[in-house]
Protein backbone atom coordinates (compact mmCIF):
# COMPACT_ATOMS: atom_id res chain seq x y z
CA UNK A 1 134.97 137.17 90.64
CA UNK A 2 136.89 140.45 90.80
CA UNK A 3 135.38 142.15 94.32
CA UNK A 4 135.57 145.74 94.95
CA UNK A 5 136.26 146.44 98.69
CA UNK A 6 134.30 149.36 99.64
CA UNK A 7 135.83 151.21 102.64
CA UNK A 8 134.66 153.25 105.37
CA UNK A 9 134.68 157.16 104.24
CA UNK A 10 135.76 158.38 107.71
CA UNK A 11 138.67 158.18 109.18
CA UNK A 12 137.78 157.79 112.69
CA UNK A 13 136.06 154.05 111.38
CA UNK A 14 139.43 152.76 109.55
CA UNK A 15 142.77 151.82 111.82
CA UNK A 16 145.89 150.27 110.15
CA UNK A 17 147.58 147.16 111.04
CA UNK A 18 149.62 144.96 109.20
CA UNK A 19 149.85 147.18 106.33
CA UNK A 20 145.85 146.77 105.74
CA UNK A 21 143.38 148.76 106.24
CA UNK A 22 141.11 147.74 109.25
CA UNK A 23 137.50 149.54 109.28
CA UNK A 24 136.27 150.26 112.95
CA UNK A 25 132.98 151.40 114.50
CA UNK A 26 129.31 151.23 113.64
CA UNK A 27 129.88 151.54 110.02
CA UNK A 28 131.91 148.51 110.16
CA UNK A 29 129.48 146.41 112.01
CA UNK A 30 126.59 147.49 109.83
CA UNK A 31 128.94 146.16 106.78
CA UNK A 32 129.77 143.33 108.56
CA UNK A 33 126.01 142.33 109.66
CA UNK A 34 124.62 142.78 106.16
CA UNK A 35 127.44 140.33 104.78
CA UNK A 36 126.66 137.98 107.64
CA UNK A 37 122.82 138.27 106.60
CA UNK A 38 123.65 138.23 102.76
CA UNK A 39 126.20 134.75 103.22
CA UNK A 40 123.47 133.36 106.01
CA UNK A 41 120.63 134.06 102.69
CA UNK A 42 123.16 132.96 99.92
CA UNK A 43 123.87 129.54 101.76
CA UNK A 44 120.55 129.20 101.82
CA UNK A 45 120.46 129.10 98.25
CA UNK A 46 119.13 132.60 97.88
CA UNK A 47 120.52 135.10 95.71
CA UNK A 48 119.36 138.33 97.72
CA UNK A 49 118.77 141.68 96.63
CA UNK A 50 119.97 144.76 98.55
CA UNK A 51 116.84 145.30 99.45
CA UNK A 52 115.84 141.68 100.66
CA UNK A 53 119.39 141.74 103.10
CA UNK A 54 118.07 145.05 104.12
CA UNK A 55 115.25 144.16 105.48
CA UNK A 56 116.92 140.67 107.11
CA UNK A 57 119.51 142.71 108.67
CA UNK A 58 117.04 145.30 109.65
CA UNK A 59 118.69 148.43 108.49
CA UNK A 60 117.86 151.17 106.14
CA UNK A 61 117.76 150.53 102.00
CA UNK A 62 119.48 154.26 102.23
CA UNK A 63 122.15 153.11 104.43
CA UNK A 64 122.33 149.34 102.53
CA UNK A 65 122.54 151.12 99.00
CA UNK A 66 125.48 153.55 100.60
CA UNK A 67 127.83 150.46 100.77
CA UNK A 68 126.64 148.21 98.56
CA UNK A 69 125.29 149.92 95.38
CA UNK A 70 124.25 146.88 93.16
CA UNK A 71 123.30 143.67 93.74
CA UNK A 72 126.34 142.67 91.63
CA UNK A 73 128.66 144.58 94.29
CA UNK A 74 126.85 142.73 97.23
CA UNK A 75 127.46 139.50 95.54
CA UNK A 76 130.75 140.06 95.09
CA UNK A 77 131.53 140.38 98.49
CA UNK A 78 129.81 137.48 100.04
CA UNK A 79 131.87 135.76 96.98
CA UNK A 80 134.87 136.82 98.02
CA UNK A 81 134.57 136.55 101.92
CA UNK A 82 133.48 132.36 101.22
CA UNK A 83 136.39 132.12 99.49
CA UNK A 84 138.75 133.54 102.37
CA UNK A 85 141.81 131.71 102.25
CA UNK A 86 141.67 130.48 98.65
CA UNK A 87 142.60 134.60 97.79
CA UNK A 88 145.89 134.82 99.58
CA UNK A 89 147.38 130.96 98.49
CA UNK A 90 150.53 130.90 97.87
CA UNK A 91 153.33 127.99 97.19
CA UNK A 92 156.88 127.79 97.84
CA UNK A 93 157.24 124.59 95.46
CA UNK A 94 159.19 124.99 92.51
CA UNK A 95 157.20 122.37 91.14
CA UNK A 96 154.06 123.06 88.92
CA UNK A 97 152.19 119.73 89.53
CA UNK A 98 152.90 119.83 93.16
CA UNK A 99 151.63 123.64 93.38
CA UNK A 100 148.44 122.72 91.28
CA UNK A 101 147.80 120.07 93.84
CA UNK A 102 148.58 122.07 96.88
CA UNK A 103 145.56 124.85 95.17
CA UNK A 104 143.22 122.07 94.64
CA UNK A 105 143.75 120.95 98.36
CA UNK A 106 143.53 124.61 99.72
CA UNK A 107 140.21 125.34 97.60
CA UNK A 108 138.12 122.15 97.24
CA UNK A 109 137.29 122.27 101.03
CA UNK A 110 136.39 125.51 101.20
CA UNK A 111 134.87 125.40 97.61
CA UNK A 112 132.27 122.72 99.43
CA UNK A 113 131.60 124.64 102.80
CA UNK A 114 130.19 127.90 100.46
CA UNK A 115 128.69 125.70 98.01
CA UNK A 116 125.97 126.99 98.15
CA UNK A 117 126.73 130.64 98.09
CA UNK A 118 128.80 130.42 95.14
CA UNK A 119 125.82 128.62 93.15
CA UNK A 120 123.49 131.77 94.07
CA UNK A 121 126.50 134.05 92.73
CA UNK A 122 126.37 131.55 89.75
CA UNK A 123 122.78 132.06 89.37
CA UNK A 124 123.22 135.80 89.05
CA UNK A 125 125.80 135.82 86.62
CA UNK A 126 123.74 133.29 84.50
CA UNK A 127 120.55 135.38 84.94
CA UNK A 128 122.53 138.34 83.99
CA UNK A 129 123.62 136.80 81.01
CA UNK A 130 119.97 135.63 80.40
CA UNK A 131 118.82 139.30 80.62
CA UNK A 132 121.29 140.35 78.43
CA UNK A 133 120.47 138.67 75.31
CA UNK A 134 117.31 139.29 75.83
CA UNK A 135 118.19 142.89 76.32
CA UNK A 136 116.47 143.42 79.32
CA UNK A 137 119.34 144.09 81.83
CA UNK A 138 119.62 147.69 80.88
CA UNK A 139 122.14 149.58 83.15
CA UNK A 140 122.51 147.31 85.94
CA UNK A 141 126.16 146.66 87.34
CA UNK A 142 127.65 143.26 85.34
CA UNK A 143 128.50 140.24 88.18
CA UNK A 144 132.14 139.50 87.20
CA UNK A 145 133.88 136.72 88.08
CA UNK A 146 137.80 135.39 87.46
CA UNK A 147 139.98 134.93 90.33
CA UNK A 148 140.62 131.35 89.38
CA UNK A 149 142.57 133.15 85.99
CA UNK A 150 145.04 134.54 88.81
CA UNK A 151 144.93 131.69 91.03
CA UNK A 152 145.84 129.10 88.02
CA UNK A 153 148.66 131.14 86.52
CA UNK A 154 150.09 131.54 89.84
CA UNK A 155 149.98 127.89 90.58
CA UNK A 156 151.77 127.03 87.20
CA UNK A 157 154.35 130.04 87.02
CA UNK A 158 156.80 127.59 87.01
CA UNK A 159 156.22 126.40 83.70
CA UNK A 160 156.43 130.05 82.49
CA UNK A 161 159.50 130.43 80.32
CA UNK A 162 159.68 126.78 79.48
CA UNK A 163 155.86 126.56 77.98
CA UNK A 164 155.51 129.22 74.95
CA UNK A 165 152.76 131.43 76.28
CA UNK A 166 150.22 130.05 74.05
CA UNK A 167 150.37 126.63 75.98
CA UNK A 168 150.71 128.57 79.12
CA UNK A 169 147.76 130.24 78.78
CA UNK A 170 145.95 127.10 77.34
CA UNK A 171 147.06 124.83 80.12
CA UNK A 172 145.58 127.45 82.83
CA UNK A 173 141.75 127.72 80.89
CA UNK A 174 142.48 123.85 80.71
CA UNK A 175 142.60 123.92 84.62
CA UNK A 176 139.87 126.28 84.96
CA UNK A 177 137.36 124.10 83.33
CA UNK A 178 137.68 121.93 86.34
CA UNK A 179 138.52 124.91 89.65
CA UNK A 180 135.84 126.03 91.46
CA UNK A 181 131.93 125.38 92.03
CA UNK A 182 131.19 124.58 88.60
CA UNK A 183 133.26 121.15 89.02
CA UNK A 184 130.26 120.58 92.31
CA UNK A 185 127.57 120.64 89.65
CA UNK A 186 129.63 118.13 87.42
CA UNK A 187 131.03 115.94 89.44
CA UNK A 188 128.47 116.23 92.78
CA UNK A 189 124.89 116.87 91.13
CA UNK A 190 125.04 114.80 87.52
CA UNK A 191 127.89 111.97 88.93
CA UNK A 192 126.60 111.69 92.34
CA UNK A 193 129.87 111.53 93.42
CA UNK A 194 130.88 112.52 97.50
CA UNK A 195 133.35 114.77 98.73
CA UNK A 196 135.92 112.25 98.24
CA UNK A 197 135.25 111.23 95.27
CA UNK A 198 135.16 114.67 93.67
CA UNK A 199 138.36 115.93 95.08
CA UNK A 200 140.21 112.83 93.70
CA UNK A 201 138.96 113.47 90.14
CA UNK A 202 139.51 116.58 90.41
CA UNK A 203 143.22 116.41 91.15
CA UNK A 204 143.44 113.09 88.95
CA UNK A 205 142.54 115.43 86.41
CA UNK A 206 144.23 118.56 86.96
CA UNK A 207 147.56 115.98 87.46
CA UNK A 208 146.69 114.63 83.74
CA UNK A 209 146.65 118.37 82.59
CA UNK A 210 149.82 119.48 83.76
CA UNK A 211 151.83 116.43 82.67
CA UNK A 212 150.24 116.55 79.66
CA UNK A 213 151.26 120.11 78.50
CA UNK A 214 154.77 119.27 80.00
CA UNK A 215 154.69 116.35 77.42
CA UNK A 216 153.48 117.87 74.33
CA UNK A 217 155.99 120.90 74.70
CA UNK A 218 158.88 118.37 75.67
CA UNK A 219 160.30 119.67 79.00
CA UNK A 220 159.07 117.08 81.37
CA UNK A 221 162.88 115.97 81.16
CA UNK A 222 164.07 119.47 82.35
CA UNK A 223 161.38 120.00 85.38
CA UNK A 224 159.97 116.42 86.83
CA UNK A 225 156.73 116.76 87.92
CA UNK A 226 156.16 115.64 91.34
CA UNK A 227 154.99 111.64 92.05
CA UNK A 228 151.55 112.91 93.45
């Protein structure tokens, strides 16, 4: 889910603080009201058009289309304001079980409240894909998605050094099979499980995971994984 933040082209909209960027002024709002509208759509299980959040937000396709050129880029965006905090998580545990954990507890919560939008983005990148093989998607912008790659490496970087990077990598596509909406569908929609229940087989399992490739590269003696 790599999002590309489009920013205001003049200078009188964008202010700095806090070493960011901060865009200011109509064009800002009319940003910020067509994300509103496309997140208020997308959590209604809608995966909008520009067009269609155009015409919700009641402004211009021209002036929709100037900062959000695809439908992939739109998507993107509502993507990556649901997932908020999830982006900037960071751990100052030492220990790679405990920081897995501490991701799954930051994420799964807010994984839930935007459930719905990040099935819609789902749908796109599935329809996409559809389109594709059929070779019918022509030139249209591809709906990417990957943060969890990131997210996952950072939460095991301990173990880098002490796993070969083969097992590294392996343990953090391990991880990813069960981080992020797709483990709703599982777990939710085919298991019936609750909220609850899905966050505790979650972690159960991403627990199992880590131990495990601790185990099979023999170094749970050097770094104990944490009780949890």
């Amino acid at each position: 889910m790599d999002v590309s933040r489009q920013r205001s082209a003049a200078s009188g909209d964008t202010e700095r603080g806090s070493g960011e960027a901060v865009e200011r002024g109509p064009r800002a709002r009319t940003k910020r009201l067509m994300l509103e509208t496309a997140t208020r759509l997308m959590q209604a299980g809608v995966t909008p058009s520009v067009s269609e959040v155009a015409e919700a937000a009641q402004v211009s396709r021209a002036t929709a289309y100037r900062y959000f050129p695809s439908q992939a880029a739109l998507v993107q965006a509502v993507v990556d304001e649901g997932l908020g905090p999830i982006l900037t998580w960071k751990s100052t545990s030492a220990d790679a079980e405990r920081r897995v954990a501490e991701l799954f507890d930051t994420a799964m919560p807010r994984i839930e409240a935007f459930e719905a939008t990040f099935k819609a983005a789902l749908k796109l990148s599935l329809d996409q894909w559809a389109r594709r093989q059929a070779g019918t998607l022509g030139g249209e912008p591809a709906f990417t998605r990957g943060h969890r790659v990131d997210l996952l490496q950072q939460a095991i970087a301990p173990l880098k050094g002490h796993l070969p990077p083969r097992e590294f990598k392996r343990l953090a596509q391990a991880l990813s099979l069960i981080f992020g909406v797709e483990v709703l569908i599982v777990l939710k929609d085919i298991w019936g499980l609750d909220s609850r229940g899905t966050r505790s087989v979650a972690q159960w399992a991403a627990g199992v995971l880590v131990r495990a490739a601790m185990a099979d590269s023999a170094i749970g003696g050097e770094m104990t994984p944490s009780a949890g």
